[in-house]
Protein backbone atom coordinates (compact mmCIF):
# COMPACT_ATOMS: atom_id res chain seq x y z
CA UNK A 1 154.72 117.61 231.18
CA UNK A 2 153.97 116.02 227.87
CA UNK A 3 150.54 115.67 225.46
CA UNK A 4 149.08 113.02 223.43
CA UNK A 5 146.27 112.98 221.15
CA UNK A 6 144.60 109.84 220.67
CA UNK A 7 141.57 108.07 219.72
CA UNK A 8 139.80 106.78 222.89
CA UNK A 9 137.74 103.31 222.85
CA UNK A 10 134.32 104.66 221.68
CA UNK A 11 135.78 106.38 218.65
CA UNK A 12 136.45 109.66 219.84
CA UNK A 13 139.36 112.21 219.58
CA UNK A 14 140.59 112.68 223.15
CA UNK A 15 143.62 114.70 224.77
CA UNK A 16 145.92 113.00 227.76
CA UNK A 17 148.43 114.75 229.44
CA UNK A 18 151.31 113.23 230.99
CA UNK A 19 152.76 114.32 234.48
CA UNK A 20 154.70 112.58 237.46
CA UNK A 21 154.57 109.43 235.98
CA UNK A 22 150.87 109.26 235.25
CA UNK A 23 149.07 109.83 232.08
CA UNK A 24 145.50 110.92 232.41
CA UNK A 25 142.19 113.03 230.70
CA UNK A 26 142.63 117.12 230.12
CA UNK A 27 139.20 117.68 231.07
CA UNK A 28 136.95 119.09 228.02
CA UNK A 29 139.97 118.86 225.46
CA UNK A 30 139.94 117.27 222.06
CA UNK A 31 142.83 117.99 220.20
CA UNK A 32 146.24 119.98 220.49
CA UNK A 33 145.76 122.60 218.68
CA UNK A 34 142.77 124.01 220.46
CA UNK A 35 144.37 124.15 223.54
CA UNK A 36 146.79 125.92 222.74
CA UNK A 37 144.93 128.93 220.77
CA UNK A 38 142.47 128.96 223.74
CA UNK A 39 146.28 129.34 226.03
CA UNK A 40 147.26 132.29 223.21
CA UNK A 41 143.86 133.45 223.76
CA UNK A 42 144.04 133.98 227.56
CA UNK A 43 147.34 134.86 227.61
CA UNK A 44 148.37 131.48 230.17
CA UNK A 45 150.71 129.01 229.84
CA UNK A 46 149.55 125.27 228.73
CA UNK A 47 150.44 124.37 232.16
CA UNK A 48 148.03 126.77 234.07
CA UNK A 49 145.19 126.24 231.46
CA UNK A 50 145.35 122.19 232.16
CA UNK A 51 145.43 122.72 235.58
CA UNK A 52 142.48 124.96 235.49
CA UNK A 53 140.54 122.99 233.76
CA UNK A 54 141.46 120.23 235.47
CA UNK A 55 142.08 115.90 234.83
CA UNK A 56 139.84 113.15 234.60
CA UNK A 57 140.64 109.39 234.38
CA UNK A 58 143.87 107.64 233.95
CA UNK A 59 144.73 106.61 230.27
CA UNK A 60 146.45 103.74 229.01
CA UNK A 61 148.79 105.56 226.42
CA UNK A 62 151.24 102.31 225.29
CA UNK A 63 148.00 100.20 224.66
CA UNK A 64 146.76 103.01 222.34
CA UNK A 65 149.97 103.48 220.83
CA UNK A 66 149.96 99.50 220.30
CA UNK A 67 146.40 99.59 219.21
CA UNK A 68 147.47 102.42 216.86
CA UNK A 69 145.20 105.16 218.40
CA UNK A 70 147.62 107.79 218.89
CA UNK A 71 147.59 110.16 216.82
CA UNK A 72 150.46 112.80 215.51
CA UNK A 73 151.00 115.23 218.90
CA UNK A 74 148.96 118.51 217.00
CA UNK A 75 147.12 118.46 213.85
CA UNK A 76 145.30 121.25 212.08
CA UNK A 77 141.62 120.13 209.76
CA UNK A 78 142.93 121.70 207.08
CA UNK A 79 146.20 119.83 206.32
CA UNK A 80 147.09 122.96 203.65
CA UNK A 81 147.83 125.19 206.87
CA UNK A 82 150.55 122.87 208.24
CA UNK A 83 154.20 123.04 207.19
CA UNK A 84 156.69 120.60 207.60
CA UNK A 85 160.18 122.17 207.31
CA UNK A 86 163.68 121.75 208.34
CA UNK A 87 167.24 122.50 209.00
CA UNK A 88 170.40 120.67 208.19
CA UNK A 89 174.53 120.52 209.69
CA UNK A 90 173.15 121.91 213.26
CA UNK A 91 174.10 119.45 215.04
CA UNK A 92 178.39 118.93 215.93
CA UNK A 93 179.15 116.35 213.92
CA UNK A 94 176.74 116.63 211.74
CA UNK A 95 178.52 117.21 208.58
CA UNK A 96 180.85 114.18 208.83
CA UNK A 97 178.26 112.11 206.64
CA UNK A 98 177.28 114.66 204.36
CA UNK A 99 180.81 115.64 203.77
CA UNK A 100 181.68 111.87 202.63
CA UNK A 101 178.70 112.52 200.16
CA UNK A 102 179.56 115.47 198.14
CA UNK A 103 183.56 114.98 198.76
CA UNK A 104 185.63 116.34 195.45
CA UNK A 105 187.01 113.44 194.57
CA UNK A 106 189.56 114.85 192.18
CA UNK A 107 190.30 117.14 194.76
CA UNK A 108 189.47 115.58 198.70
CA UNK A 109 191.61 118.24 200.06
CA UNK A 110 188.86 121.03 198.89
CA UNK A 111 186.22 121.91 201.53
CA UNK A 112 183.09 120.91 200.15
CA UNK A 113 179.55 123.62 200.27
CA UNK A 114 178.69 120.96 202.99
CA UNK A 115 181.80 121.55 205.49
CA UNK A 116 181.68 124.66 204.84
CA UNK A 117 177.96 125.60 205.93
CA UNK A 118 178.84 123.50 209.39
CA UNK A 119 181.79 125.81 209.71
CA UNK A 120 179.37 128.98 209.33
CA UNK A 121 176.88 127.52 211.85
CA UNK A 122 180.42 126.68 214.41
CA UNK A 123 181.58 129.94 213.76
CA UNK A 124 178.29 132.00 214.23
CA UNK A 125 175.27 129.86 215.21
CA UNK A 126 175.00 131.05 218.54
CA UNK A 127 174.68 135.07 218.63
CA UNK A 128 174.24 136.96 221.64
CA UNK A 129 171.03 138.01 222.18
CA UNK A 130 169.64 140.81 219.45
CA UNK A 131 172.13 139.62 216.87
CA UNK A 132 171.78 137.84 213.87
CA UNK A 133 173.60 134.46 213.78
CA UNK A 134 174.73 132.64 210.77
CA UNK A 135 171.91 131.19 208.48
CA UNK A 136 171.35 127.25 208.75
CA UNK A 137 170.92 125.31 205.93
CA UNK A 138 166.91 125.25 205.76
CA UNK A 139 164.49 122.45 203.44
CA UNK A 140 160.81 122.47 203.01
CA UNK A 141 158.77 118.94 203.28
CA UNK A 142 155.69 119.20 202.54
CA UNK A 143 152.35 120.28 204.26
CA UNK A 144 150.75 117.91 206.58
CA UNK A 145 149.41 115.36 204.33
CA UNK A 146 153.24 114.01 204.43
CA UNK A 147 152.77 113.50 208.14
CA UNK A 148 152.34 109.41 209.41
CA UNK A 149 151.04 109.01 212.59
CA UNK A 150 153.08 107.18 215.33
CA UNK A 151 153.08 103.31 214.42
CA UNK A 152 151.95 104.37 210.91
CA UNK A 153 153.51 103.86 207.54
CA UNK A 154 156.17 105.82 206.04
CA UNK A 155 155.68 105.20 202.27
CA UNK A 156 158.79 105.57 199.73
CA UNK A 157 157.77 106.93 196.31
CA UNK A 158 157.61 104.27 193.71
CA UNK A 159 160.78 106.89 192.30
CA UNK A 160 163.12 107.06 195.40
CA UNK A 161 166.64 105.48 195.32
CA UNK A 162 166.41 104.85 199.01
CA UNK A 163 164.27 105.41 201.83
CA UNK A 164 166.36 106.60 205.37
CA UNK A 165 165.47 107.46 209.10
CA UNK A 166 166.72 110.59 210.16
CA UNK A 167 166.01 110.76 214.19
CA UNK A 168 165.32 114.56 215.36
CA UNK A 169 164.02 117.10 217.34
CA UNK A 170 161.07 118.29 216.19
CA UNK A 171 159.95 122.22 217.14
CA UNK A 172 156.06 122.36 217.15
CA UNK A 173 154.23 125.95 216.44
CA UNK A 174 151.26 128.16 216.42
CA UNK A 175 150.90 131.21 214.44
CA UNK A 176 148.39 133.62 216.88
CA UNK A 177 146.26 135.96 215.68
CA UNK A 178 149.12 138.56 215.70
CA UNK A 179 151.20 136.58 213.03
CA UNK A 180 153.75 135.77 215.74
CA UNK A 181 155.23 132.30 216.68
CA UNK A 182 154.22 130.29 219.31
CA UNK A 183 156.18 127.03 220.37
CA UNK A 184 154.02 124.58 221.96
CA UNK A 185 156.72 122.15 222.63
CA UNK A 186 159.09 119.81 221.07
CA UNK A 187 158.67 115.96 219.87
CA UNK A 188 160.56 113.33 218.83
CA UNK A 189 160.81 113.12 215.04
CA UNK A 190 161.89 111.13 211.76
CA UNK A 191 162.62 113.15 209.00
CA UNK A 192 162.73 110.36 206.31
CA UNK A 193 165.03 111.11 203.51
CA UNK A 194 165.90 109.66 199.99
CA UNK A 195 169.83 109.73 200.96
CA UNK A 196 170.87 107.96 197.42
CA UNK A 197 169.62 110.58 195.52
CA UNK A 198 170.95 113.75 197.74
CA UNK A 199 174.43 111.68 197.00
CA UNK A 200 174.49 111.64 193.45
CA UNK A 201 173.92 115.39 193.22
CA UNK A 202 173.93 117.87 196.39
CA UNK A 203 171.74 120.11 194.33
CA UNK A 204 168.90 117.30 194.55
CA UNK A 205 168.87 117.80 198.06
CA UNK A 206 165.29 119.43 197.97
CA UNK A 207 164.00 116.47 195.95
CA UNK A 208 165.34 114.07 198.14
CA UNK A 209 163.47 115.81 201.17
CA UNK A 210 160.24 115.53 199.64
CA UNK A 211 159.06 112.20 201.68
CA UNK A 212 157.08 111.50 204.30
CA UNK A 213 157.65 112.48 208.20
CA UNK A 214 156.39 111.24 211.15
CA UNK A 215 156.56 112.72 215.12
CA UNK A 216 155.30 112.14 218.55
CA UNK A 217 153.75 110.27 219.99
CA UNK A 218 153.87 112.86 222.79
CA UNK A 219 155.03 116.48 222.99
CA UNK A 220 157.29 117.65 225.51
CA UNK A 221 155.51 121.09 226.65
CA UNK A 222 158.66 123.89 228.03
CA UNK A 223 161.82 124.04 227.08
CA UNK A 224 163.63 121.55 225.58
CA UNK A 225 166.65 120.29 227.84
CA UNK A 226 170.48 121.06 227.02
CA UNK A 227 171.53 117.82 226.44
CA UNK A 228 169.12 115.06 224.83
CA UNK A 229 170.07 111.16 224.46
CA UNK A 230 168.19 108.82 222.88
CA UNK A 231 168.57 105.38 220.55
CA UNK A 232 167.60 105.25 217.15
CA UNK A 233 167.35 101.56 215.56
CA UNK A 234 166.14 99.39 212.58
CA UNK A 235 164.24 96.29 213.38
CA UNK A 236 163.65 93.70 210.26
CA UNK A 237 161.73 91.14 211.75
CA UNK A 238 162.69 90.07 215.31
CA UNK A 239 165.86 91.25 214.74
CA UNK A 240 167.51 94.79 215.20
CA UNK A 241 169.62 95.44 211.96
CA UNK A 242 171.19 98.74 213.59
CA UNK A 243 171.55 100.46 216.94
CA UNK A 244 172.95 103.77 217.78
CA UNK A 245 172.92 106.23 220.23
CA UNK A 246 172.18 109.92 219.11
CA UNK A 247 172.30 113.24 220.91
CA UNK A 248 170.61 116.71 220.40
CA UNK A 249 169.78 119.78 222.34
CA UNK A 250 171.87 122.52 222.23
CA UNK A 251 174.75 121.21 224.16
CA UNK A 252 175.34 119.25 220.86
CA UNK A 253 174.22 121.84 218.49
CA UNK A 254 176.30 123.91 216.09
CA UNK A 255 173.22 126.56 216.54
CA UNK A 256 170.88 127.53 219.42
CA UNK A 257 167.23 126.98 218.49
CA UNK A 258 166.88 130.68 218.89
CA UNK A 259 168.55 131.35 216.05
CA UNK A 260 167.20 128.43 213.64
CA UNK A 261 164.00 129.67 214.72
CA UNK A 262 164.80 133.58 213.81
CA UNK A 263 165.69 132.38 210.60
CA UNK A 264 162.64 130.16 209.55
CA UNK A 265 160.21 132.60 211.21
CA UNK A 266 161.87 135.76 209.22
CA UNK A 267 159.86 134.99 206.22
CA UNK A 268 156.45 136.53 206.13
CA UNK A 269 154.65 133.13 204.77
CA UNK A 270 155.64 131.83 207.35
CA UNK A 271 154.05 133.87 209.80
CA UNK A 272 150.44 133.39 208.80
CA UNK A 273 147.83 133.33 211.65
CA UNK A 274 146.46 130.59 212.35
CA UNK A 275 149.11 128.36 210.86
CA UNK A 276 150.86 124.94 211.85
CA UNK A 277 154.44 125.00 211.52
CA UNK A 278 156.17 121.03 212.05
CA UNK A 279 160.36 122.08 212.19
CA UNK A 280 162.93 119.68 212.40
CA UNK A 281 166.49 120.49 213.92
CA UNK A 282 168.27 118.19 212.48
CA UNK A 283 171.04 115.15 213.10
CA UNK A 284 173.83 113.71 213.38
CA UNK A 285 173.23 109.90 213.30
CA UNK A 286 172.15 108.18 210.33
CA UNK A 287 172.03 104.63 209.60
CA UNK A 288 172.97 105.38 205.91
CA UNK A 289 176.44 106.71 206.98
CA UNK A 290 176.74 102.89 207.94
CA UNK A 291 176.33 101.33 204.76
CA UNK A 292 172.47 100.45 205.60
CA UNK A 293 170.23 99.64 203.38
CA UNK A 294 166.72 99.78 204.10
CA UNK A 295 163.73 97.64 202.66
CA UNK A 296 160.04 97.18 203.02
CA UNK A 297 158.60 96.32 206.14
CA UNK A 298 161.78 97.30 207.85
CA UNK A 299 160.50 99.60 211.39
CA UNK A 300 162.29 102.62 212.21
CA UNK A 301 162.36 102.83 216.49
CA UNK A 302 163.28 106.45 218.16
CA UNK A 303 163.30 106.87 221.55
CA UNK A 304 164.33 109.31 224.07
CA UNK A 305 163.43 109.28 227.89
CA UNK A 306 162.57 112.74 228.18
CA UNK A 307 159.92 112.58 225.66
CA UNK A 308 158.28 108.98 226.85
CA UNK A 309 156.77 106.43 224.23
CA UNK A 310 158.77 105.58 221.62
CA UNK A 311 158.48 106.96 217.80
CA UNK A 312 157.69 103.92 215.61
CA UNK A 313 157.28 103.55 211.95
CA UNK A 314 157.22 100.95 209.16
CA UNK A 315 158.47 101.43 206.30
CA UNK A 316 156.51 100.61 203.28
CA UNK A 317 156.38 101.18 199.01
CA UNK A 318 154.22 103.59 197.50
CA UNK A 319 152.37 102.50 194.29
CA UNK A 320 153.45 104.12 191.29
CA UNK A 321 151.54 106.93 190.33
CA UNK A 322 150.98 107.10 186.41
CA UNK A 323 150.80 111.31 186.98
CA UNK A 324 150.49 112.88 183.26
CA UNK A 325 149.72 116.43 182.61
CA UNK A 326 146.57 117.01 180.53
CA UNK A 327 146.08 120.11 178.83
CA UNK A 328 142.25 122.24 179.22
């Protein structure tokens, strides 16, 4: 079962959920995020609650998605109470690129803080149940102001070096009243990163992280299969720049999402009722490992089948900002 938000043709927000095949209505449901505090609330899973409340008419979901009326798959009014967070080398293979990157070059023999954070999460990413497994590399993005909606603009700071697709999982989750985590499902994501500047110092990682993000369009609602395979590509123009398959779920991970999630959820602040929480798992496939370069008006294309429509983005140049500090 998956959910999209969208705008319908008179203007209004509008919930569809997506089951056998068929996309239709949740009766009496607006956005996301509702539904699933009301499903907290009553102590019922999202699947129960939809099916009590029951489905109206059938949607067209790809001609909103082409007529850009999707929206992101959960939003929050208050973009302040959404974060947008990460973690990195979770994935087998993972490290390959970064290694490359911060490789000693006086010295290629030495293991670099890179290789040797994907051996941690190898070695102890997947405890048994009650234990503490090793601690993932972990970024913050930004709050959910950074997020573009599906077929919306990802827009490069006038300052990057370079602007990259990263194609993820994303985790999706509500704080309840309680201050405990809830996961409402998993999407499809692009964490868009500045790879050029992460390269010329590893310790500018959390600048180059600091970009926009996109997910959706729909949210997969359960538990997020073993073994995910997708395509992530580059289109410039008509044509397709790049192509490559990429894989995820834990059959590919260096870490179980049980743990990744135990360590971004052991931190108080993050455990504020009522909050948003946007977490991506991480990759191993990045165009930027192939010598791509991307441009303006280049569109970023992730798909998977378990997660339906496709995650589309262009990618476009921020205006420079003139920010100076004035003193009161």
């Amino acid at each position: 079962m998956r959910l999209a938000q969208f705008v319908d043709e008179n203007g209004k927000r509008a919930l569809a959920v997506t089951a056998r095949g068929e996309s239709r209505l949740v009766k009496g449901a607006r956005s996301t995020l509702d539904l699933a505090r009301q499903a907290i609330d009553e102590e019922v899973s999202l699947r129960k609650l939809i099916a009590d409340r029951g489905v109206g008419k059938p949607v067209d979901l790809r001609r909103a998605l082409k007529e850009r009326r999707v929206l992101s798959p959960i939003d929050h009014k208050d973009p302040a109470h959404v974060f947008v967070t990460g973690t990195g080398l979770t994935h087998l293979g993972s490290a390959e690129g970064r290694d490359q990157m911060h490789r000693d070059l006086a010295d290629p023999s030495k293991l670099t803080d890179s290789m040797r954070m994907f051996k941690l999460g190898v070695e102890g990413g997947r405890p048994t149940r009650g234990e503490t497994g090793a601690q993932p590399e972990w970024f913050y993005k930004g709050d959910g102001s950074i997020l573009a909606a599906p077929e919306g603009d990802l827009k490069s700071p006038s300052f990057a070096l370079d602007g990259g697709e990263e194609p993820e999982i994303v985790g999706v989750y509500v704080i309840d009243g309680a201050g405990k985590p809830v996961r409402v499902g998993f999407a499809l994501g692009n964490e868009f990163s500045d790879h050029i500047t992460e390269r010329q110092n590893y310790l500018w990682l959390a600048h180059s992280k600091l970009r926009p993000a996109s997910f959706g369009p729909e949210l997969l609602v359960g538990d997020l299969p073993a073994d995910v395979q997708g395509v992530s590509r580059i289109r410039r123009g008509r044509e397709v720049i790049w192509e490559k398959p990429f894989l995820s779920g834990e059959q590919n991970m260096a870490h179980s999402i049980a743990n990744l999630e135990a360590h971004h959820f052991k931190y108080a602040l993050f455990r504020r009722p009522g909050d948003v929480h946007i977490h991506f798992f991480g990759t191993a496939t990045l165009s930027f490992s192939a010598n791509v370069r991307t441009q303006k008006g280049d569109t970023f294309e992730i798909e998977s089948e378990e997660f339906g429509l496709p995650l589309r983005n262009r990618m476009s140049a921020e205006k420079a900002s003139g920010v100076k500090v004035r003193t009161l």
